[in-house]
PDB file of N, CA and C in Angstrom:
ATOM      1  N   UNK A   1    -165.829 117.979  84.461  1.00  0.00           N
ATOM      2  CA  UNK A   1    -165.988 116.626  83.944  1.00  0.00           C
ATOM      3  C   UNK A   1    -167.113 115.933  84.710  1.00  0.00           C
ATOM      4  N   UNK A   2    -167.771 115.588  83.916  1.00  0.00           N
ATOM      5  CA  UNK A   2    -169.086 114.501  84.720  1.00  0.00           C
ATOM      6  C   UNK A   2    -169.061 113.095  84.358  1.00  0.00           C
ATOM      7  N   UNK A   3    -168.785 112.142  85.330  1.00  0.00           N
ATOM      8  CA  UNK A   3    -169.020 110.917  84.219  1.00  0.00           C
ATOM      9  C   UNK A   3    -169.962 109.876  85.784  1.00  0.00           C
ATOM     10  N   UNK A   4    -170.746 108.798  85.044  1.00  0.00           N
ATOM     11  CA  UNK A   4    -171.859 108.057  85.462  1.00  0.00           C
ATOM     12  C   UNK A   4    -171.545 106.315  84.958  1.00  0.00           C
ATOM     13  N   UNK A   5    -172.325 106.139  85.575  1.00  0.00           N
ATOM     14  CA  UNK A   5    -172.215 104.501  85.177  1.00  0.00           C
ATOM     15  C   UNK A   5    -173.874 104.338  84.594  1.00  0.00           C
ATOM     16  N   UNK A   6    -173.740 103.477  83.665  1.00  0.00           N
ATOM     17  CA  UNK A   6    -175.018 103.591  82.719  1.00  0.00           C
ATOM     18  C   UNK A   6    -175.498 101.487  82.294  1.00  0.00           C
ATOM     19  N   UNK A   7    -176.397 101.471  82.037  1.00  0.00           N
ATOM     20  CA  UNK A   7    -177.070 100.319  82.083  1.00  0.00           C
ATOM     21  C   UNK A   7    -176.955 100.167  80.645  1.00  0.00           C
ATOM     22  N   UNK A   8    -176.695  99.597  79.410  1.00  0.00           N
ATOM     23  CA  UNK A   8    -177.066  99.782  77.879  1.00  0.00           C
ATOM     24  C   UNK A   8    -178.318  98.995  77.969  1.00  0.00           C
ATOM     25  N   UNK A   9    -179.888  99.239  77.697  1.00  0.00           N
ATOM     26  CA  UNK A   9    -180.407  99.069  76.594  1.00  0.00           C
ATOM     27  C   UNK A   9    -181.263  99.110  75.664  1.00  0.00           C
ATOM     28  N   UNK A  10    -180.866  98.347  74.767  1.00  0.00           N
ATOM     29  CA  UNK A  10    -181.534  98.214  73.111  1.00  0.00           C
ATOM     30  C   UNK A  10    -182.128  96.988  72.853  1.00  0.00           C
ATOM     31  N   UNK A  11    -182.716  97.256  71.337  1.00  0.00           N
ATOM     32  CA  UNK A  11    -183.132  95.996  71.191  1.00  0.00           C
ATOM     33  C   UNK A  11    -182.843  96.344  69.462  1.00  0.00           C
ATOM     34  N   UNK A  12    -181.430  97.249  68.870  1.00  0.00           N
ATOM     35  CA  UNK A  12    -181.570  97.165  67.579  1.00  0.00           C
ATOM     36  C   UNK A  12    -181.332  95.350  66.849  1.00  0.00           C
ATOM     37  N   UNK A  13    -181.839  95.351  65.923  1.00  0.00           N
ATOM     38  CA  UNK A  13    -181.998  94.642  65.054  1.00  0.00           C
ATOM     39  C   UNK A  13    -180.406  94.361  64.020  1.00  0.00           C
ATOM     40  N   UNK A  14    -179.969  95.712  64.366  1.00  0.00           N
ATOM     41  CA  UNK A  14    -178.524  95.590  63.183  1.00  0.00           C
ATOM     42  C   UNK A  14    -177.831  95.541  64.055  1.00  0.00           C
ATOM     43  N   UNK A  15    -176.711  94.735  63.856  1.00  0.00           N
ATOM     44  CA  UNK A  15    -175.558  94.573  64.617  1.00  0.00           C
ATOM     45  C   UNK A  15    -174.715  96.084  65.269  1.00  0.00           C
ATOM     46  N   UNK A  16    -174.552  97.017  64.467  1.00  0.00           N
ATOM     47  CA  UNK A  16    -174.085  98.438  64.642  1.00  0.00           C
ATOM     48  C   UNK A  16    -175.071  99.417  64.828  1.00  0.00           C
ATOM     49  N   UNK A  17    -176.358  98.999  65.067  1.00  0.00           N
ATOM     50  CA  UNK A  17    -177.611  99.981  65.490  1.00  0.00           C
ATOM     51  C   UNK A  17    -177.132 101.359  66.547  1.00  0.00           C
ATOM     52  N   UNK A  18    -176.647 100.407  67.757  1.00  0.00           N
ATOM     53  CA  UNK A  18    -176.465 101.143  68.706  1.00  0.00           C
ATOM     54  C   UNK A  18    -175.113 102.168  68.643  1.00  0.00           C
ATOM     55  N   UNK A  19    -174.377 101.966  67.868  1.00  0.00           N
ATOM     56  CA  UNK A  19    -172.836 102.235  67.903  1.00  0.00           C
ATOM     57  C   UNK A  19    -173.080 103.539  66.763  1.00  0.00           C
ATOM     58  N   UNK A  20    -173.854 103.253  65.715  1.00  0.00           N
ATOM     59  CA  UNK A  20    -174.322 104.346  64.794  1.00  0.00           C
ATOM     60  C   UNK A  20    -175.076 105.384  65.983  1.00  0.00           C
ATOM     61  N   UNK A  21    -175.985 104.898  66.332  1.00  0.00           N
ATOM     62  CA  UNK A  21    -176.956 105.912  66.909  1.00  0.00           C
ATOM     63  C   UNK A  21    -175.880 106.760  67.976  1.00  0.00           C
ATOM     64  N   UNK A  22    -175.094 106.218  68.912  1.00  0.00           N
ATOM     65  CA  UNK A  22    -174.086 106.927  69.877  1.00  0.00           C
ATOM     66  C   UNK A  22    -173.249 107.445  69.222  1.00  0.00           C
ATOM     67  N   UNK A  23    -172.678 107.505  68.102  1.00  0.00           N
ATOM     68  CA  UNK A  23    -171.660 108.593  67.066  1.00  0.00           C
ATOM     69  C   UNK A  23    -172.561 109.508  66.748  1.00  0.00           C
ATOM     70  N   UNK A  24    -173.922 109.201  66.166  1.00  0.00           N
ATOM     71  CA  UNK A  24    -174.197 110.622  65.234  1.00  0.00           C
ATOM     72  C   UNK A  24    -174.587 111.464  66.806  1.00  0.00           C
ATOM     73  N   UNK A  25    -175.290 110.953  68.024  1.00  0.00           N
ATOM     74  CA  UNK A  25    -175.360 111.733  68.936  1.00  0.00           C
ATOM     75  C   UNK A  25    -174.365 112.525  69.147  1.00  0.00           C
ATOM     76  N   UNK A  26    -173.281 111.937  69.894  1.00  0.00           N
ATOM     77  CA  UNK A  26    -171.833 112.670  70.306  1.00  0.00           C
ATOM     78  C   UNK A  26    -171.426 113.509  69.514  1.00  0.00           C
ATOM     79  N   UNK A  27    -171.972 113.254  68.264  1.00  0.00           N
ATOM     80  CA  UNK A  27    -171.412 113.996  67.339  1.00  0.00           C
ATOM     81  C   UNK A  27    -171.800 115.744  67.393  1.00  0.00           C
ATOM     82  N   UNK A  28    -172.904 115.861  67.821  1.00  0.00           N
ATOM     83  CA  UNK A  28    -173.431 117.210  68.353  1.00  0.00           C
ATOM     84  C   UNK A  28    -172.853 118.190  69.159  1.00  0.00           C
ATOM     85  N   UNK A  29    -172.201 117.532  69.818  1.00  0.00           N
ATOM     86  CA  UNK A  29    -171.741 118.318  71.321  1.00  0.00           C
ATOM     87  C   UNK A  29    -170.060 118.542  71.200  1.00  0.00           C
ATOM     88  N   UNK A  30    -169.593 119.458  71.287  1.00  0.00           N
ATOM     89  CA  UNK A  30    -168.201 119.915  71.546  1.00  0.00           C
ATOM     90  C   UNK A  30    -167.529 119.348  72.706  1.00  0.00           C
ATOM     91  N   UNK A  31    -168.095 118.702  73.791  1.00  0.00           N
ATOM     92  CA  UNK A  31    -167.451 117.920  74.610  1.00  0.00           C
ATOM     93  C   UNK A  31    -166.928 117.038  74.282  1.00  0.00           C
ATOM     94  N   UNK A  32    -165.762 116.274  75.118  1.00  0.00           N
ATOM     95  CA  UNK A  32    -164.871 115.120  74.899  1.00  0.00           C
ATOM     96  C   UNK A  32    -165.855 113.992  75.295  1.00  0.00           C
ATOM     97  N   UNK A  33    -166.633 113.014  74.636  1.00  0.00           N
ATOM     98  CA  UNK A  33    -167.378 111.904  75.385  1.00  0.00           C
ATOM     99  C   UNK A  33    -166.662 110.871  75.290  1.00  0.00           C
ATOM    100  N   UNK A  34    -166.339 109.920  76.162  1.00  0.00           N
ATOM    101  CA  UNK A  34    -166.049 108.897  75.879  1.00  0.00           C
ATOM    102  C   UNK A  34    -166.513 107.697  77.376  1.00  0.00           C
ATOM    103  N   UNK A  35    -166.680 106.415  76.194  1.00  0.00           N
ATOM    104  CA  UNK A  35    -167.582 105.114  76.834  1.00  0.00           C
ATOM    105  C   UNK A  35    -166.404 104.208  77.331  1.00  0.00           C
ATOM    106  N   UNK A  36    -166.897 103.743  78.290  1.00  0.00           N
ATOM    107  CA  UNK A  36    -165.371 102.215  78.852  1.00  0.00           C
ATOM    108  C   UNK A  36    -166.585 100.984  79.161  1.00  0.00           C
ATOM    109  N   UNK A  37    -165.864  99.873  78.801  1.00  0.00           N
ATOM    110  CA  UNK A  37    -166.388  98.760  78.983  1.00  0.00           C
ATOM    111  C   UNK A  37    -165.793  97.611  79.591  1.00  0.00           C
ATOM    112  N   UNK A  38    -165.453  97.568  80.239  1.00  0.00           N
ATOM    113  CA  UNK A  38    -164.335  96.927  81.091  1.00  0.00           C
ATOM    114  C   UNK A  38    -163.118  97.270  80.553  1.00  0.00           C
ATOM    115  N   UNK A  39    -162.178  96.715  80.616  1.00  0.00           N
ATOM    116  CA  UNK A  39    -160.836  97.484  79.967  1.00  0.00           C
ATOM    117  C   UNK A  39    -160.873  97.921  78.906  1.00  0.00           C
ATOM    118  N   UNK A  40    -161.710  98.315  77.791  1.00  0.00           N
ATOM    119  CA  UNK A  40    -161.608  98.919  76.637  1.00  0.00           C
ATOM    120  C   UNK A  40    -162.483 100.346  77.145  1.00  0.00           C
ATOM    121  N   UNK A  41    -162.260 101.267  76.191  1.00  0.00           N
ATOM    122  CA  UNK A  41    -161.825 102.915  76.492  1.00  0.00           C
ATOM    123  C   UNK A  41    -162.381 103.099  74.703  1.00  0.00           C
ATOM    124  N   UNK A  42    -163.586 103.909  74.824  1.00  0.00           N
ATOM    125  CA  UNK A  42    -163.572 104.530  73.259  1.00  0.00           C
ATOM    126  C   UNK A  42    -164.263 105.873  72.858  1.00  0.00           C
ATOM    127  N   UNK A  43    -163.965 106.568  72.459  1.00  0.00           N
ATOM    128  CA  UNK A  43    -164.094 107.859  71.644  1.00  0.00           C
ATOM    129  C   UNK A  43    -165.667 107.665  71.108  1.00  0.00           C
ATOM    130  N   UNK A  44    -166.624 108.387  71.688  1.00  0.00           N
ATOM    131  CA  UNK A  44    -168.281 108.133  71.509  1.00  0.00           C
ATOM    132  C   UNK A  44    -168.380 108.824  70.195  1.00  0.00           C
ATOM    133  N   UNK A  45    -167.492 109.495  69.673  1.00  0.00           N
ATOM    134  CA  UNK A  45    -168.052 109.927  68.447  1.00  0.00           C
ATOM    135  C   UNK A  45    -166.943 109.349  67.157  1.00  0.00           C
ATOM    136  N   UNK A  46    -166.114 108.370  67.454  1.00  0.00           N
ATOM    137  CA  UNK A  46    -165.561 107.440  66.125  1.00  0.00           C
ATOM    138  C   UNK A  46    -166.393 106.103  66.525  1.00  0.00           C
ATOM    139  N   UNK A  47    -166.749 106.006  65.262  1.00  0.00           N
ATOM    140  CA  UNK A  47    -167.837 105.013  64.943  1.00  0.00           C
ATOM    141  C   UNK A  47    -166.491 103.501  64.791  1.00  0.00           C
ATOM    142  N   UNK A  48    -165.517 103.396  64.897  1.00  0.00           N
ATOM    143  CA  UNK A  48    -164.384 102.649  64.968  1.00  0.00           C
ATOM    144  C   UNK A  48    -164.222 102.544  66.527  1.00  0.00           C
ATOM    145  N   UNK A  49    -163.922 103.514  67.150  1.00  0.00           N
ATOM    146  CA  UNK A  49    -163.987 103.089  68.599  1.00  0.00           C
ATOM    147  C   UNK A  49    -165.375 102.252  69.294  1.00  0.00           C
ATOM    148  N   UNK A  50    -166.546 102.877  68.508  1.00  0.00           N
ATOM    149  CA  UNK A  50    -167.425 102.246  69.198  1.00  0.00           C
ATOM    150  C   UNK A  50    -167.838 100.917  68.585  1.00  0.00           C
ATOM    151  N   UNK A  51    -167.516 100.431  67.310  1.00  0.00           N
ATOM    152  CA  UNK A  51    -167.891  99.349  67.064  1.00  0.00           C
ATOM    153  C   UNK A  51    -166.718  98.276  67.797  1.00  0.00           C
ATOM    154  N   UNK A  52    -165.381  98.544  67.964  1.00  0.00           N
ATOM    155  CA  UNK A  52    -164.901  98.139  68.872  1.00  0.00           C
ATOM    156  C   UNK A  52    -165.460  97.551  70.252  1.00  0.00           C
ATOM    157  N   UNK A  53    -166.289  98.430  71.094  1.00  0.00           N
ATOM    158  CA  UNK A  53    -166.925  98.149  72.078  1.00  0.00           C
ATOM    159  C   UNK A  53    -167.583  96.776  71.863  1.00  0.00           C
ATOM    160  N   UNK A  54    -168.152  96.810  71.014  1.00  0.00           N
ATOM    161  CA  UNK A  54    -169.543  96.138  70.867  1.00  0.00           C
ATOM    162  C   UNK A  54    -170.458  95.833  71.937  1.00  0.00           C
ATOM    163  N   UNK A  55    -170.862  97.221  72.001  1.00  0.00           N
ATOM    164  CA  UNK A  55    -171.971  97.345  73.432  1.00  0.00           C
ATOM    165  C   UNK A  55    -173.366  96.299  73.095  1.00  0.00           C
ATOM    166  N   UNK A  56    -173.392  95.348  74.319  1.00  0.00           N
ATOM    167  CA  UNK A  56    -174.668  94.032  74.211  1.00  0.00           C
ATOM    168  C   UNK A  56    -175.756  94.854  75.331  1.00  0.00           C
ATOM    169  N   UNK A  57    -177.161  94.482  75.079  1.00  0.00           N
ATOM    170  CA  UNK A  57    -178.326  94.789  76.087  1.00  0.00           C
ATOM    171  C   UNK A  57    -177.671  94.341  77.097  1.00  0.00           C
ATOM    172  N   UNK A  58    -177.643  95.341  78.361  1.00  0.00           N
ATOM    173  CA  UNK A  58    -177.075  94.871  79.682  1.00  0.00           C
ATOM    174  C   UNK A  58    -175.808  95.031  80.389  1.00  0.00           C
ATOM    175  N   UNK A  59    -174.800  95.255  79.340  1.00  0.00           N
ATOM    176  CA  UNK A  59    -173.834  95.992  79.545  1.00  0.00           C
ATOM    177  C   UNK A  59    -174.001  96.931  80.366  1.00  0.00           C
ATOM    178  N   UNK A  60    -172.788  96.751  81.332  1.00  0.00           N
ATOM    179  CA  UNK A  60    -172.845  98.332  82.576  1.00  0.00           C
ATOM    180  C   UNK A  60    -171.993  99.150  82.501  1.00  0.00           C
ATOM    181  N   UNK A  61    -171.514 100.285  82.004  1.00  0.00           N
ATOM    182  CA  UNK A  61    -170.673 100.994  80.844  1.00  0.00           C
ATOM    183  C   UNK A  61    -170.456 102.401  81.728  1.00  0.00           C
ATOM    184  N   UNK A  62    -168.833 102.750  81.733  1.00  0.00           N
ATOM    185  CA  UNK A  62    -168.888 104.244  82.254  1.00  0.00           C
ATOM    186  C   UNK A  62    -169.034 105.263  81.332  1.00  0.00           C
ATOM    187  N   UNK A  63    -169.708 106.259  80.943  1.00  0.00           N
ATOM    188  CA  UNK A  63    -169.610 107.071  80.441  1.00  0.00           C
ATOM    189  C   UNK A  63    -169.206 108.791  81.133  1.00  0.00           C
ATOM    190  N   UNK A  64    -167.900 109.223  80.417  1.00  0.00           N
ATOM    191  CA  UNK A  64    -167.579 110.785  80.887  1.00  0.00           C
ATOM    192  C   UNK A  64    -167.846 111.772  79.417  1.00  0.00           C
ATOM    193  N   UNK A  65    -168.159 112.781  80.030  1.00  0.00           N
ATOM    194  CA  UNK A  65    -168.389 113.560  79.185  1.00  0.00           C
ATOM    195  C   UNK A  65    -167.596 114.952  80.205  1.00  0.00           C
ATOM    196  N   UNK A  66    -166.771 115.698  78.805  1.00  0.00           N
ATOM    197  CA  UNK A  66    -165.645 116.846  79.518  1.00  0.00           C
ATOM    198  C   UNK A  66    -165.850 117.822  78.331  1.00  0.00           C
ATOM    199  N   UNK A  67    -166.403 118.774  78.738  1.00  0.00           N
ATOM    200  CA  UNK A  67    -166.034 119.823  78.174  1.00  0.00           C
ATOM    201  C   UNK A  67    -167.341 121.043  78.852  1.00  0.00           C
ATOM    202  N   UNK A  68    -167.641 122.422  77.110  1.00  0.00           N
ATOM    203  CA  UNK A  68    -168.814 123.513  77.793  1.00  0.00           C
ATOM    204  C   UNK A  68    -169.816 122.964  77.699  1.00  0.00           C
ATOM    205  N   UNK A  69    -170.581 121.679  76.915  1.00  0.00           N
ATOM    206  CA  UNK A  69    -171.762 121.294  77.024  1.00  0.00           C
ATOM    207  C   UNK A  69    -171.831 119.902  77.748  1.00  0.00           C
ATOM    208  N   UNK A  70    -171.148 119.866  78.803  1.00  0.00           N
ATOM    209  CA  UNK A  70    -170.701 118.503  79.102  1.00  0.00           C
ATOM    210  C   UNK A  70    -172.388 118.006  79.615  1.00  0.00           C
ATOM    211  N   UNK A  71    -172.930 118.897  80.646  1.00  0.00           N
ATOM    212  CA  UNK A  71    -174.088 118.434  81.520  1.00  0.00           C
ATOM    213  C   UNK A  71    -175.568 118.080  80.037  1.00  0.00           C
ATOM    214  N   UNK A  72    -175.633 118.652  78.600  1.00  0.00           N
ATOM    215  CA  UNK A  72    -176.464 118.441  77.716  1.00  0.00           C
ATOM    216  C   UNK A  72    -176.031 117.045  77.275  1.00  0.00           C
ATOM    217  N   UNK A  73    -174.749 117.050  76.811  1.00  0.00           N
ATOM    218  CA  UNK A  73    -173.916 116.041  76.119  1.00  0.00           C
ATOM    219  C   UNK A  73    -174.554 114.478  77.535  1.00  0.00           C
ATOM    220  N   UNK A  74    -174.095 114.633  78.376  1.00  0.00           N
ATOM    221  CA  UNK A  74    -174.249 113.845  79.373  1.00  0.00           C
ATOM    222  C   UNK A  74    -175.566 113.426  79.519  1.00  0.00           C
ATOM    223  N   UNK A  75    -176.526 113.897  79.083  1.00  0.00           N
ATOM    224  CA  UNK A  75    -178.229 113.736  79.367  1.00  0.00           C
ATOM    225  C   UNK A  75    -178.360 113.045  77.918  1.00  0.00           C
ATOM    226  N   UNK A  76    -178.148 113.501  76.857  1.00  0.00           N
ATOM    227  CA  UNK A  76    -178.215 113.140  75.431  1.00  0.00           C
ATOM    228  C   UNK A  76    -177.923 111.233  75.216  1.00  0.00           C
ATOM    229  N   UNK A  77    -176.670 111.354  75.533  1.00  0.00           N
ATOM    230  CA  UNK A  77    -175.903 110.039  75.350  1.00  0.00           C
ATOM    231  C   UNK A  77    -176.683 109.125  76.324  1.00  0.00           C
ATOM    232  N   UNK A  78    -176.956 109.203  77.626  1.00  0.00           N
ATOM    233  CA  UNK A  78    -177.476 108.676  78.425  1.00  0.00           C
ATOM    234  C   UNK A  78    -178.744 108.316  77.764  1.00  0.00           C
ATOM    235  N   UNK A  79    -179.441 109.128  77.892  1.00  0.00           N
ATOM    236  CA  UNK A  79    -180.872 108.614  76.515  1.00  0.00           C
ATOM    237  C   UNK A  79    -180.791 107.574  75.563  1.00  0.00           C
ATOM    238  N   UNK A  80    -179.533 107.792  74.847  1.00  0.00           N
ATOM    239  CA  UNK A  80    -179.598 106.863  73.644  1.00  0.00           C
ATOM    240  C   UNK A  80    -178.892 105.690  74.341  1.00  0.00           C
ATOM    241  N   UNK A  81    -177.846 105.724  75.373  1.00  0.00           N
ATOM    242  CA  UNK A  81    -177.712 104.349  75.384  1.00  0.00           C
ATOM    243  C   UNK A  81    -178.961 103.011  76.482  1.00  0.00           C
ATOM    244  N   UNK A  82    -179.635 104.012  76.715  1.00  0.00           N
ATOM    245  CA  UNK A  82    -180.533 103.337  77.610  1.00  0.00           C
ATOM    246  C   UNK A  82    -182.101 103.249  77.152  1.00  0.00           C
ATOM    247  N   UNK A  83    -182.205 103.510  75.720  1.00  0.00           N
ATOM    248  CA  UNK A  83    -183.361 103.145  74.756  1.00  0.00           C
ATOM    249  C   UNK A  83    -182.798 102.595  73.329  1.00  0.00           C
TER     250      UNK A  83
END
């Protein structure tokens, strides 16, 4: 299991920009990803958990990633939430 603390940001334009873009990512990888935002906890690849979040520019967010592609999965997600 690897997990990091991550900076969010963006500058989408659509309200669910970012929350789309972090599902279809996660969606790649056979690892378990999942994002926390202060007490909320969500599943990086249900687009319901993450619109839940509603991750804002600036947000400081844990992300773990568990499984065989955890260390790709972990570089991937990190990318997208920090562009």
């Amino acid at each position: 299991m690897q997990d990091i603390t991550v900076k969010v940001s963006h500058t989408d334009d659509h309200e669910f920009g970012l929350a789309t873009r972090v599902v279809q990512q996660a969606a790649r990888y056979k690892s378990l990803i999942y994002i926390e935002l202060g007490e909320k906890r969500a599943n990086a690849k249900s687009i319901m958990g993450m619109t839940y979040l509603t991750l804002m520019d600036g947000d400081v967010v844990r992300l773990t990633c568990e499984g065989e592609d955890e260390a790709e999965a972990m570089g991937a997600m990190t990318s997208v939430l920090m562009n």
